[in-house]
C-alpha atoms as a PDB file:
ATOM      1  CA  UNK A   1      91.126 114.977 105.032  1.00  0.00           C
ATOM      2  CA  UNK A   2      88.148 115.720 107.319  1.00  0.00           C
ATOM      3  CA  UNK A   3      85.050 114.219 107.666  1.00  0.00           C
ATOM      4  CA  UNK A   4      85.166 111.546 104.995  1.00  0.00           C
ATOM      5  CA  UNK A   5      81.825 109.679 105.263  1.00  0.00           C
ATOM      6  CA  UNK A   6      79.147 107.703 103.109  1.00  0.00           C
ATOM      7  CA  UNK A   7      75.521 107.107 103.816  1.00  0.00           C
ATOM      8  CA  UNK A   8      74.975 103.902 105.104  1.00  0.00           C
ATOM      9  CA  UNK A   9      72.456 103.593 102.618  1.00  0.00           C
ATOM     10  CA  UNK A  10      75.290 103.870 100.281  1.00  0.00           C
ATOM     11  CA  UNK A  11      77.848 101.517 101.678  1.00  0.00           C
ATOM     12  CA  UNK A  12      79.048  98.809  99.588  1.00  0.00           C
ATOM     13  CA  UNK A  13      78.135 100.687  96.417  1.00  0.00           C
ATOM     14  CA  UNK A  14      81.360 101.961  95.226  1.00  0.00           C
ATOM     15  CA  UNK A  15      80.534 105.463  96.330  1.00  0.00           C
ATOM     16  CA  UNK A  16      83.582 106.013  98.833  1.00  0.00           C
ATOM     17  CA  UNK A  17      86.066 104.293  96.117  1.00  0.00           C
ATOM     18  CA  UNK A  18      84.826 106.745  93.850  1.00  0.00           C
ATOM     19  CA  UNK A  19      84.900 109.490  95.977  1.00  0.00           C
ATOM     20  CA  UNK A  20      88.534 108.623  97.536  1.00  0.00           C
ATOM     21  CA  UNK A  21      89.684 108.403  93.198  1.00  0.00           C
ATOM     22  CA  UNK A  22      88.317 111.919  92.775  1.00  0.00           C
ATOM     23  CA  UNK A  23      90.224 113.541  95.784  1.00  0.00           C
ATOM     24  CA  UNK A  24      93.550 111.195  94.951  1.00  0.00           C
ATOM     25  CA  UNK A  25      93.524 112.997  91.450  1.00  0.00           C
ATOM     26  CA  UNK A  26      92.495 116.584  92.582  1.00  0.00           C
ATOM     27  CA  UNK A  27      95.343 116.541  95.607  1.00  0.00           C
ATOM     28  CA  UNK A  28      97.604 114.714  92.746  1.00  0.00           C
ATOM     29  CA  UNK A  29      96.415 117.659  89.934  1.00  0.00           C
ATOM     30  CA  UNK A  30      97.588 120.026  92.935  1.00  0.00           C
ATOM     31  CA  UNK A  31     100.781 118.229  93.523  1.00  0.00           C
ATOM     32  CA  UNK A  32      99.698 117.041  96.779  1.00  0.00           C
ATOM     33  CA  UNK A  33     101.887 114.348  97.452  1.00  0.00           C
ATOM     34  CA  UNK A  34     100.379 112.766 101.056  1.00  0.00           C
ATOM     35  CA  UNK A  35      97.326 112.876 102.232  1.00  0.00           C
ATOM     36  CA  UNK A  36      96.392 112.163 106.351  1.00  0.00           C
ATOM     37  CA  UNK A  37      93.093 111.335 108.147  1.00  0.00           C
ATOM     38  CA  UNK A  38      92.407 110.561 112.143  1.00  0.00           C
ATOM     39  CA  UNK A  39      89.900 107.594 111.229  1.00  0.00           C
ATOM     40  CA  UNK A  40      87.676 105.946 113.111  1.00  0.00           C
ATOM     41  CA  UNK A  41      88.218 101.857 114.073  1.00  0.00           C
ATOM     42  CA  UNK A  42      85.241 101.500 111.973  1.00  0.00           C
ATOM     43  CA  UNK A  43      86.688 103.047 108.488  1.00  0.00           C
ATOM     44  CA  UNK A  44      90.217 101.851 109.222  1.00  0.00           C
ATOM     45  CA  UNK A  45      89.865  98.708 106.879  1.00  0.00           C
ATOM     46  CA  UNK A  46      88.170 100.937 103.901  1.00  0.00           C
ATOM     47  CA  UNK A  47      91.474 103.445 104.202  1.00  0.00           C
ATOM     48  CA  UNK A  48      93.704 100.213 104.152  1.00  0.00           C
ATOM     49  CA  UNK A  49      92.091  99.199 101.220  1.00  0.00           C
ATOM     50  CA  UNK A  50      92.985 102.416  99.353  1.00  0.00           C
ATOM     51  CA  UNK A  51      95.930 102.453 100.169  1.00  0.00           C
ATOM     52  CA  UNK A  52      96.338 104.326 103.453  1.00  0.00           C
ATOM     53  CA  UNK A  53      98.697 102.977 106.436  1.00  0.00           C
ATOM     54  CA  UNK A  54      98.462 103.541 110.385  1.00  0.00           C
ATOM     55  CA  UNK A  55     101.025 105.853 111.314  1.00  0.00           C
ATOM     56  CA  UNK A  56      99.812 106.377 114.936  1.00  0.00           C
ATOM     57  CA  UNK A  57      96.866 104.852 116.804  1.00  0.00           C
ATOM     58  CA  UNK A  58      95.700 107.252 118.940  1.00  0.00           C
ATOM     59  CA  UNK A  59      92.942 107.716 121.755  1.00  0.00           C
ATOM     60  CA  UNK A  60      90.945 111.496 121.812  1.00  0.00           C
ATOM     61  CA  UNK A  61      88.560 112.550 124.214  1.00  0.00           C
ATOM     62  CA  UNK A  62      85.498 114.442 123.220  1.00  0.00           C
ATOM     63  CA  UNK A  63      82.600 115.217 125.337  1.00  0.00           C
ATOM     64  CA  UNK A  64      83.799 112.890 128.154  1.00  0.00           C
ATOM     65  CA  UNK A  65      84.647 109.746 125.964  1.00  0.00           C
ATOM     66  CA  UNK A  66      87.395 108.167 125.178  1.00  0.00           C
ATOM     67  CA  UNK A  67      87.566 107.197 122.051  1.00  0.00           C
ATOM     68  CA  UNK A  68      90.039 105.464 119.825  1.00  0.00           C
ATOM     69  CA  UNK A  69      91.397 106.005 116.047  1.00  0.00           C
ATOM     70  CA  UNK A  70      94.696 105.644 114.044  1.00  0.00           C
ATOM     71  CA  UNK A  71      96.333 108.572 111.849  1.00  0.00           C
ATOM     72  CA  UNK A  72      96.394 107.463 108.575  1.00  0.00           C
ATOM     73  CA  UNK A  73      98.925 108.173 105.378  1.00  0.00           C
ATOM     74  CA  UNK A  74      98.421 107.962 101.945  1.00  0.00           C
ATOM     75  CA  UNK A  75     101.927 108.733  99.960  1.00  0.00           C
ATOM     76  CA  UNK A  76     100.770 109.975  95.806  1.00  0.00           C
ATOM     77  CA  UNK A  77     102.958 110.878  93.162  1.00  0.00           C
ATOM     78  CA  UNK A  78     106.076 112.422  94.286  1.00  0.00           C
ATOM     79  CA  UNK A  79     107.314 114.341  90.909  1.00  0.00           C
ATOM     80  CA  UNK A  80     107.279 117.180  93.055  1.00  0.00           C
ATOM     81  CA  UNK A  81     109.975 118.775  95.548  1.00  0.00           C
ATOM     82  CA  UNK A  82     106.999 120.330  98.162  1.00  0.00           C
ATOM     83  CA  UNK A  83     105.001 117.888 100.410  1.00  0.00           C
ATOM     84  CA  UNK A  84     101.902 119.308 101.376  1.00  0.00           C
ATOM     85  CA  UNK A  85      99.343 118.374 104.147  1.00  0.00           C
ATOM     86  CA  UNK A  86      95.576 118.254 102.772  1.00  0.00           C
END
């Protein structure tokens, strides 16, 4: 995934759940069977709570700062023999 965000406006509202349900079931519909996102420290606790875990914390450097994030996995369905990267 890239560039999974919600207004702040919207936080708390059950708009990221929602939208997170609606990509599980397309990548699962596509027989995706992981799904991977560099998050921030900020969104790491809404990915755990879908059911995403750390695979590697990282630090990346952009424009001069350091900044740090964690790779995070998501495992779906695996009725399929292919395991695809979305």
């Amino acid at each position: 995934m890239d560039q999974f965000f919600v207004a702040p406006t919207c936080a708390g509202q059950g708009v990221g759940r929602a939208l997170m349900a609606h990509l599980q079931a397309q990548a699962t519909a596509r027989n995706i069977t992981r799904l991977w996102a560099h998050v921030s420290l900020a969104a790491e606790a809404f990915f755990a709570a879908q059911g995403f875990v750390v695979e590697q914390r990282q630090e990346v450097q952009r424009a001069g700062q350091v900044l740090c994030n964690a790779r995070m996995a998501k495992m779906l369905g695996t009725t399929t023999k292919n395991h695809q990267k979305s």
